[in-house]
C-alpha atoms as a PDB file:
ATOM      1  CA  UNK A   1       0.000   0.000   0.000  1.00  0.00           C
ATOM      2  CA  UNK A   2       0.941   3.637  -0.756  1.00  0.00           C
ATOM      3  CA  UNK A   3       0.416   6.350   1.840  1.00  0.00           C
ATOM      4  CA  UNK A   4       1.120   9.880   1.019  1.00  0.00           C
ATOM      5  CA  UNK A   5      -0.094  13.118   2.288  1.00  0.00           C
ATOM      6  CA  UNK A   6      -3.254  14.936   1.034  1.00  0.00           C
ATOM      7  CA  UNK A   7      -0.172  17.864   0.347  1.00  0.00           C
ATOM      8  CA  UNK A   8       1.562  15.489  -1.689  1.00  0.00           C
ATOM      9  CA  UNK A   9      -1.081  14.133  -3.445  1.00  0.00           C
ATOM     10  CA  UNK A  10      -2.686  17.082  -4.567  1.00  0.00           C
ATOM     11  CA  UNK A  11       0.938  18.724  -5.712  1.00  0.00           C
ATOM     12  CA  UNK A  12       1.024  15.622  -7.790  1.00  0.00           C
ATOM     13  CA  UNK A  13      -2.460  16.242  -9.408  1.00  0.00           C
ATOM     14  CA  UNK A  14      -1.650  20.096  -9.762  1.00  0.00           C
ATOM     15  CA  UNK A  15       1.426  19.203 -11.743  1.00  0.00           C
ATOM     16  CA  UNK A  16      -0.442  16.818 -14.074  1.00  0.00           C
ATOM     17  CA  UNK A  17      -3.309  19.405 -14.666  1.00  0.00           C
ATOM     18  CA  UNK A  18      -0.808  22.104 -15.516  1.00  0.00           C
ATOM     19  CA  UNK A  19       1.220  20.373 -17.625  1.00  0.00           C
ATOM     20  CA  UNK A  20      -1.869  18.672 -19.838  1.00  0.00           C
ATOM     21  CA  UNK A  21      -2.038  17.756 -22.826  1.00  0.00           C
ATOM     22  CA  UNK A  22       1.854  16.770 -22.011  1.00  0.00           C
ATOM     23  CA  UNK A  23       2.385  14.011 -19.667  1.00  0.00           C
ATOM     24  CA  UNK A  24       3.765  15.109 -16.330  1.00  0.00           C
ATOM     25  CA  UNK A  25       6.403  13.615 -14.759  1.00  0.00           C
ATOM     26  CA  UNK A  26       8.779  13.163 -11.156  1.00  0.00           C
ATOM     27  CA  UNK A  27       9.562  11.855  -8.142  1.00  0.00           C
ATOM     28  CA  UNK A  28       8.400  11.815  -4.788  1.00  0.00           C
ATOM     29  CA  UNK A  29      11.682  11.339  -2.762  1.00  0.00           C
ATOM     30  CA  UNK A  30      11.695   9.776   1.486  1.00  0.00           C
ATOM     31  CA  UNK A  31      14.506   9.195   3.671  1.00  0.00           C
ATOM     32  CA  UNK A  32      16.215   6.188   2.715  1.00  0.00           C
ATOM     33  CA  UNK A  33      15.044   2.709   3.466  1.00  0.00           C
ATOM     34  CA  UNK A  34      11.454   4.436   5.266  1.00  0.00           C
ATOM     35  CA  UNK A  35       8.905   4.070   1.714  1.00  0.00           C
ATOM     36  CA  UNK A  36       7.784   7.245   3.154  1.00  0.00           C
ATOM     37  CA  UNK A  37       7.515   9.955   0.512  1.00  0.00           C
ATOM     38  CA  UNK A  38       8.234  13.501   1.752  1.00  0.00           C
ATOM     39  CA  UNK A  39       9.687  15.399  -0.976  1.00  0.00           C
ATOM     40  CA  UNK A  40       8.007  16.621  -4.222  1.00  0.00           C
ATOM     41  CA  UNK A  41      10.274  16.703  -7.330  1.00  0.00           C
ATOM     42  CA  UNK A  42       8.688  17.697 -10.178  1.00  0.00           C
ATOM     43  CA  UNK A  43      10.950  17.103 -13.605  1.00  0.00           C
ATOM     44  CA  UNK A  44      10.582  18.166 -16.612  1.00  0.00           C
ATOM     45  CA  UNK A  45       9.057  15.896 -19.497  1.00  0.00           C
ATOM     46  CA  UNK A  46      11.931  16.369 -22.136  1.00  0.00           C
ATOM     47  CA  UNK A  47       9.663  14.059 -24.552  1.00  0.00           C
ATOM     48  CA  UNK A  48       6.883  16.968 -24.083  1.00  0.00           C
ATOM     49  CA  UNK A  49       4.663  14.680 -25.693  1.00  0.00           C
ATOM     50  CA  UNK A  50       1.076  13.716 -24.833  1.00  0.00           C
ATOM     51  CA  UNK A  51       1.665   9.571 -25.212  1.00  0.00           C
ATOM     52  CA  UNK A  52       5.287   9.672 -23.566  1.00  0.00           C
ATOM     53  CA  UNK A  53       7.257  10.863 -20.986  1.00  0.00           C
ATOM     54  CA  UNK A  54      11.013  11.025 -20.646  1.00  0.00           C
ATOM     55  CA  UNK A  55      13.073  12.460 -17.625  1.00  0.00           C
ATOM     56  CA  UNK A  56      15.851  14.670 -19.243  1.00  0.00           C
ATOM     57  CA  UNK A  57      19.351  12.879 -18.490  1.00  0.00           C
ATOM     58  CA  UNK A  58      20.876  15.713 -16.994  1.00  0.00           C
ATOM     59  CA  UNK A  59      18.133  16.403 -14.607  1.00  0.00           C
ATOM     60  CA  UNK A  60      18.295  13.188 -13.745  1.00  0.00           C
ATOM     61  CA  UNK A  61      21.612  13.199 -12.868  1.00  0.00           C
ATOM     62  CA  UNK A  62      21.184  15.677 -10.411  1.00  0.00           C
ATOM     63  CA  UNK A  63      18.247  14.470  -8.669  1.00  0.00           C
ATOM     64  CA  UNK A  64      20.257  10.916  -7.951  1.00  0.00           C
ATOM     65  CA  UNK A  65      23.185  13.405  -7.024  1.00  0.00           C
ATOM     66  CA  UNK A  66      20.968  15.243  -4.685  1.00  0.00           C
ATOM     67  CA  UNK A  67      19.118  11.525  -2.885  1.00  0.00           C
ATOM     68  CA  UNK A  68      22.723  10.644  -2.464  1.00  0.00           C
ATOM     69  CA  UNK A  69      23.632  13.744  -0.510  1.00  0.00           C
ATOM     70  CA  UNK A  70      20.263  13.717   1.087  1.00  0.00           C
ATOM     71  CA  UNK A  71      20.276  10.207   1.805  1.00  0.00           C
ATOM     72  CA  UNK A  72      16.896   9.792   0.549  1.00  0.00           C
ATOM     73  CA  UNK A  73      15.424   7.947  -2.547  1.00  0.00           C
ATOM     74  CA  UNK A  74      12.752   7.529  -4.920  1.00  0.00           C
ATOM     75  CA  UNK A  75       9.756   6.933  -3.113  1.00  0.00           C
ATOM     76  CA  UNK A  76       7.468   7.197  -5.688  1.00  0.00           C
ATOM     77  CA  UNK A  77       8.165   7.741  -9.426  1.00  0.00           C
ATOM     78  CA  UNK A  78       4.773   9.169 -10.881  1.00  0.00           C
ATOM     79  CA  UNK A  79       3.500  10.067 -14.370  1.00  0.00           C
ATOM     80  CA  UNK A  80       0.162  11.451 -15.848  1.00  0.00           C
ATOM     81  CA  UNK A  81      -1.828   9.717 -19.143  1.00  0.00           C
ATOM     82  CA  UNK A  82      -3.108  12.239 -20.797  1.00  0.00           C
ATOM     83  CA  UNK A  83      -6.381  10.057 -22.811  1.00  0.00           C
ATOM     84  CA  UNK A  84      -6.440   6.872 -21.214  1.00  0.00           C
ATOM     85  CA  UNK A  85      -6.766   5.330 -18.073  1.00  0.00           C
ATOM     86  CA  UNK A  86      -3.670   5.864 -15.244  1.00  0.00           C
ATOM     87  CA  UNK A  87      -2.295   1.913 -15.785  1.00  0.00           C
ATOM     88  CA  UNK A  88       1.103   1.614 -16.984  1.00  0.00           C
ATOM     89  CA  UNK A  89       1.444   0.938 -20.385  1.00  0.00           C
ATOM     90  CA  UNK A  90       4.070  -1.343 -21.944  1.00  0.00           C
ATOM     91  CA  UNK A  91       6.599   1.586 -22.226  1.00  0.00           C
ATOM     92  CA  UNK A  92       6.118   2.712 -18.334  1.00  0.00           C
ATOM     93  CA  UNK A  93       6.230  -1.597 -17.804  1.00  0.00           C
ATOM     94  CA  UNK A  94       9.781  -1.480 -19.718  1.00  0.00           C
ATOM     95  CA  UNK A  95      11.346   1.332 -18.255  1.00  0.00           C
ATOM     96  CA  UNK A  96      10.240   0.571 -14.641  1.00  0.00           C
ATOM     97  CA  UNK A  97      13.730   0.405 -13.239  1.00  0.00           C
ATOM     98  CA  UNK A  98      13.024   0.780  -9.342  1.00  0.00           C
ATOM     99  CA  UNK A  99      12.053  -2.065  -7.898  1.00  0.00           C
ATOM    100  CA  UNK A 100      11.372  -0.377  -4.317  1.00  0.00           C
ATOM    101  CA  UNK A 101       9.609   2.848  -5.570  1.00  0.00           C
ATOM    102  CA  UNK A 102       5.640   2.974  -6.079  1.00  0.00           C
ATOM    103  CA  UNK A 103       4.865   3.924  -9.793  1.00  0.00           C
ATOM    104  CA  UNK A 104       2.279   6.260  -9.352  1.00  0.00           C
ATOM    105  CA  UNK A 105      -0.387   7.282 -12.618  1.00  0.00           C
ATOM    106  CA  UNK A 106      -2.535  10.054 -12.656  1.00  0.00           C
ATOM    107  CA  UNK A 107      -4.997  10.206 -15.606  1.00  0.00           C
ATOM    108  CA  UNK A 108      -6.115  13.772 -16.698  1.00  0.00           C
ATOM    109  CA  UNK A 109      -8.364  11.965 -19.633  1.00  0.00           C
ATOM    110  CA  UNK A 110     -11.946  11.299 -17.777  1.00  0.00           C
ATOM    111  CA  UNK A 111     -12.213   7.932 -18.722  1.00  0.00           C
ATOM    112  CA  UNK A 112     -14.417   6.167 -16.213  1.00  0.00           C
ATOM    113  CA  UNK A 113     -16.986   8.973 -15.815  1.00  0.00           C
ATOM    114  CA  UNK A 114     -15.594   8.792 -12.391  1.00  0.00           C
ATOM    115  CA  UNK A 115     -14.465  12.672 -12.307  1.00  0.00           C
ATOM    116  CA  UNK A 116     -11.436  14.534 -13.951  1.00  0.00           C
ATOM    117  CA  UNK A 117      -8.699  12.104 -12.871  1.00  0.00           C
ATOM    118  CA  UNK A 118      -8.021   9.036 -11.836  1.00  0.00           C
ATOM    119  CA  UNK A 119      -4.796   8.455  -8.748  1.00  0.00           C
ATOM    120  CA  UNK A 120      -3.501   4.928  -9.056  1.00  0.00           C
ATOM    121  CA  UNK A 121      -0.273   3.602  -7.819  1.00  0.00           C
ATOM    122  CA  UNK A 122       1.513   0.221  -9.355  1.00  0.00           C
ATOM    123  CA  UNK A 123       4.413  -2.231  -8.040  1.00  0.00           C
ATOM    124  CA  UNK A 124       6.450  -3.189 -11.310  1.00  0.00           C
ATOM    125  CA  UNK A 125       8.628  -5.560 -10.374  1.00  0.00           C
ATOM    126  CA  UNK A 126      10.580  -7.484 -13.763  1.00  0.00           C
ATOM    127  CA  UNK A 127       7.978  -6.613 -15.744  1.00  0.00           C
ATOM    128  CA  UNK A 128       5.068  -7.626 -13.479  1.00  0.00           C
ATOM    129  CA  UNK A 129       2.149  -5.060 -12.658  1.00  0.00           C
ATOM    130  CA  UNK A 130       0.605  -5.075  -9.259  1.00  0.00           C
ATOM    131  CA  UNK A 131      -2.135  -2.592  -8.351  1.00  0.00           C
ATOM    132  CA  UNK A 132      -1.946  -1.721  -4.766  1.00  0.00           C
ATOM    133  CA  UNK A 133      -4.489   0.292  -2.440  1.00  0.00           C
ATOM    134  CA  UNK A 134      -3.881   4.292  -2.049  1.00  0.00           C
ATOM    135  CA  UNK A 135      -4.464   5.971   1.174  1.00  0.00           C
ATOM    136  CA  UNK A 136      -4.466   9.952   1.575  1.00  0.00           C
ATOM    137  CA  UNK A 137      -3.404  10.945   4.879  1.00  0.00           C
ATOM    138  CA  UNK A 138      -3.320  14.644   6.580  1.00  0.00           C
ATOM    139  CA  UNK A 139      -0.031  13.889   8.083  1.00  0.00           C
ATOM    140  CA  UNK A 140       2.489  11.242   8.925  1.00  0.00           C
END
């Protein structure tokens, strides 16, 4: 299960909304070791396209850089679909390179009738998808 903050979670949706019809992209960092995320790290989708999203190599650099010095680490790696449904397509499945981190989707597309988003979160582990419960918390 993923717990994150109401803060975090609606930072997450703000950047996906604002960034529409690109894909949105980044990284919720935690201390090292906790799978608590804390700190919201919004990158730049250097694809700026609406079916893709790619972290720029340089800014991703720095951000591993900066969890080093910060002992901290990807928490949550998350990613907005623009038209379809937040599951991780076959690209997001082959690129999933965290094992530890919760790959989080947020789909601006209303494609459930369910509102203007959906907020799902994903293991991928070697290629396998598991869904796993979200819960919004006030605080930790």
């Amino acid at each position: 299960m993923l717990t994150i903050t109401r803060a975090l979670h609606d930072q997450i949706v703000a950047h996906a909304r604002k960034d529409h019809p690109d894909e949105a992209c980044g990284v919720v960092a935690g201390p090292a070791g906790t799978d608590r995320p804390e700190r919201f790290v919004p990158m730049l989708n250097a694809a700026r396209s609406p079916t893709f999203y790619e972290f720029d190599s340089a800014d991703l650099l720095r951000l591993y850089r900066d969890l080093d010095d910060r002992d901290e680490e990807p928490v949550v790696i998350y990613h907005s679909h623009t038209a379809t449904e937040a599951y991780p397509s076959r690209t997001d499945i082959s690129y999933a390179n965290e094992p530890g981190a919760h790959y989080l989707l947020v789909s601006t597309a209303d494609t459930d009738d369910a509102g203007p988003f959906q907020f799902r979160s994903f293991r991928i582990v070697e290629g396998e998808v598991t869904e796993e419960e979200v819960r919004v918390v006030e605080a930790y």
